[in-house]
N, C-alpha and C. Protein backbone atom coordinates (compact mmCIF):
# COMPACT_ATOMS: atom_id res chain seq x y z
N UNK A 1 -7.47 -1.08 22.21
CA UNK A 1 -7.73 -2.47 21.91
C UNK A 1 -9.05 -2.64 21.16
N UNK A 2 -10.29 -2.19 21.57
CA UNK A 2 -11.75 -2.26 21.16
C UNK A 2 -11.33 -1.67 19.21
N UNK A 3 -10.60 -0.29 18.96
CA UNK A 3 -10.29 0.21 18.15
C UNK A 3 -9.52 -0.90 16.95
N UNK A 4 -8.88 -1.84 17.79
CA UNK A 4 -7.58 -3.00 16.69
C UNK A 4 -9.12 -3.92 16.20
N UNK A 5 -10.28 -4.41 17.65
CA UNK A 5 -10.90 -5.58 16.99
C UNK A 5 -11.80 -5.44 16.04
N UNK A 6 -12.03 -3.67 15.42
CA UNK A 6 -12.86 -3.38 15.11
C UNK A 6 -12.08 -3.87 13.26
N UNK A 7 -10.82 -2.88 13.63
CA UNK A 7 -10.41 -3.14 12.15
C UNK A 7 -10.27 -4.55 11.73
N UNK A 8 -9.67 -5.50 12.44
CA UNK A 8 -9.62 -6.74 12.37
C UNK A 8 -10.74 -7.72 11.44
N UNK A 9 -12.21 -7.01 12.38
CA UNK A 9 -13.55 -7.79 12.02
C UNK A 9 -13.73 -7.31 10.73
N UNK A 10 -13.95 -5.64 10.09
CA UNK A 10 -14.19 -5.38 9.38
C UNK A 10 -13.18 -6.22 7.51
N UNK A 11 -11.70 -6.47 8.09
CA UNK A 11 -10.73 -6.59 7.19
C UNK A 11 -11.33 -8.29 7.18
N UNK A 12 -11.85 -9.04 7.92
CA UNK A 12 -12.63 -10.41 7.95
C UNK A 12 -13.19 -10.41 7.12
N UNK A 13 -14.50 -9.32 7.03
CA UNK A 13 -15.76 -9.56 6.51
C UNK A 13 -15.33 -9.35 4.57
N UNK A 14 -14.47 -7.85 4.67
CA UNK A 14 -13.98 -7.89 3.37
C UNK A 14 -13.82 -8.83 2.58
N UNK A 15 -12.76 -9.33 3.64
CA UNK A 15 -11.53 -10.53 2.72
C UNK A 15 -13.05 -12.06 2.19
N UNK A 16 -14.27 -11.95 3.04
CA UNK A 16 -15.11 -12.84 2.45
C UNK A 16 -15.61 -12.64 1.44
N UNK A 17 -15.99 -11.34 1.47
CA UNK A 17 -17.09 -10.62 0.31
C UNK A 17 -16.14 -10.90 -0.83
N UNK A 18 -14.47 -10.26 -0.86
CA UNK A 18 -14.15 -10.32 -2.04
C UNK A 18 -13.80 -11.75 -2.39
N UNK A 19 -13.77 -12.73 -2.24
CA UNK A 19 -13.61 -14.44 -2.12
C UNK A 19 -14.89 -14.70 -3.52
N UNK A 20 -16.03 -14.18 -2.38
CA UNK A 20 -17.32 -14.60 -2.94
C UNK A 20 -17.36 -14.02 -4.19
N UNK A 21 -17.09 -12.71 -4.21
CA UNK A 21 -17.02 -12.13 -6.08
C UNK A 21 -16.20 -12.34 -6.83
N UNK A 22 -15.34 -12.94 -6.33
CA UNK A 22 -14.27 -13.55 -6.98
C UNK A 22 -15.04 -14.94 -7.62
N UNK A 23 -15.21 -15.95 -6.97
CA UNK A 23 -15.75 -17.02 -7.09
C UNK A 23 -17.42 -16.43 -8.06
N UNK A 24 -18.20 -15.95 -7.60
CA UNK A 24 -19.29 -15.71 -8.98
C UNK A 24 -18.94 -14.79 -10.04
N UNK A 25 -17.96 -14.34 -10.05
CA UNK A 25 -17.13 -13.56 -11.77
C UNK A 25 -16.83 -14.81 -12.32
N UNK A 26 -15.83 -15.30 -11.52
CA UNK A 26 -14.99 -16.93 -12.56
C UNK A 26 -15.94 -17.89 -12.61
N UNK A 27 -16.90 -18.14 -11.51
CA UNK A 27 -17.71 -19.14 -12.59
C UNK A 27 -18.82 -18.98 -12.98
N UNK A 28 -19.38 -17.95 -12.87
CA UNK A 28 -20.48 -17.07 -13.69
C UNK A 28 -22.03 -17.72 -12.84
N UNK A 29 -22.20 -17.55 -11.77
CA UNK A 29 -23.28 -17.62 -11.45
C UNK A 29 -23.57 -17.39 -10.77
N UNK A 30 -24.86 -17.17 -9.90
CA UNK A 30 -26.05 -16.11 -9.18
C UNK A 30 -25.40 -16.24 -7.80
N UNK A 31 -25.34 -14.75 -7.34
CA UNK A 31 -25.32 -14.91 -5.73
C UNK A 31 -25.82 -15.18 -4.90
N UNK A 32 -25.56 -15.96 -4.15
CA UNK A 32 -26.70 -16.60 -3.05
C UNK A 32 -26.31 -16.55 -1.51
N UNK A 33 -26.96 -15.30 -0.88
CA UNK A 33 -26.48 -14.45 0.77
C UNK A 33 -26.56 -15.68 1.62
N UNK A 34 -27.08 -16.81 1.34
CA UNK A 34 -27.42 -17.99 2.66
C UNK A 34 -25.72 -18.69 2.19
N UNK A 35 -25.25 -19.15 1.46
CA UNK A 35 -24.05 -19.42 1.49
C UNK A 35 -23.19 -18.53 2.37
N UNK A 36 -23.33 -17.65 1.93
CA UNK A 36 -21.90 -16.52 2.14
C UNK A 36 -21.33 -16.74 3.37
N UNK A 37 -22.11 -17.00 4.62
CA UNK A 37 -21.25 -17.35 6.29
C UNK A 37 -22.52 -18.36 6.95
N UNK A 38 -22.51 -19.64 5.32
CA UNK A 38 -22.12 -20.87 6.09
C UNK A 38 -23.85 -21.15 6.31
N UNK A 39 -24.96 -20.90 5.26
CA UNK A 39 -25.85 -20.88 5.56
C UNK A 39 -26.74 -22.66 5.19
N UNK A 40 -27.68 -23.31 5.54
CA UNK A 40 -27.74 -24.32 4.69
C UNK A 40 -28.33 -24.07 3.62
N UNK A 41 -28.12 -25.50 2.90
CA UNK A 41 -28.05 -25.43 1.36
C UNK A 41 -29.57 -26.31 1.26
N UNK A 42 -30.59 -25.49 0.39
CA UNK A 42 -31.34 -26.32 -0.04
C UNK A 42 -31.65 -27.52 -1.13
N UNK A 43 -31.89 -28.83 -0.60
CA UNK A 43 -31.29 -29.86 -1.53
C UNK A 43 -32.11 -29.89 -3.12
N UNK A 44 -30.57 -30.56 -3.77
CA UNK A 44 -30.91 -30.11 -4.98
C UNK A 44 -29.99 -28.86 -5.65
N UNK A 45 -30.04 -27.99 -4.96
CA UNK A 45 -29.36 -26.74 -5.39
C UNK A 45 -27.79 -26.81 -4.91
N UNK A 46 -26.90 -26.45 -6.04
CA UNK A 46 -25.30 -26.35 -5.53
C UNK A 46 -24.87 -25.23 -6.68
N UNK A 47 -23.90 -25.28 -6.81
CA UNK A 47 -23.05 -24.25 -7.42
C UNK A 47 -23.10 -24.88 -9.10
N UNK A 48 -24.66 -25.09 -9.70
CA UNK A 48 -24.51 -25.38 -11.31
C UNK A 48 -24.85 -24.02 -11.46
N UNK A 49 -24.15 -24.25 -13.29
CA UNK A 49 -24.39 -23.10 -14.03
C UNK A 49 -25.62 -23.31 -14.80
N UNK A 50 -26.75 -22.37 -14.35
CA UNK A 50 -27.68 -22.73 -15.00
C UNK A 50 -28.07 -21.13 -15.68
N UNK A 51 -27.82 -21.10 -16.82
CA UNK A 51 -27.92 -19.30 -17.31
C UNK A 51 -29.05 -19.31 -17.64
């Protein structure tokens, strides 16, 4: 059982990471680790493209 929750968590964390690179390839901008699981957002700042 300990062995299933392990794969479980790990196939979780994946399926986020690849979401997130998915989402900054298509809309082309900077990664930011405080998003990624739900972090707050400092105001002012959102998802512009600023190159």
């Amino acid at each position: 059982m300990s062995q299933k929750n392990k794969v479980v968590a790990i196939k979780a964390i994946s399926h986020t990471l690849a979401r997130a690179s998915y989402y900054v390839m298509r809309d082309q901008i900077t990664y930011d680790e405080k998003r990624l699981f739900g972090g707050k957002e400092e105001p002012g700042k959102g998802l512009v493209n600023n190159p």
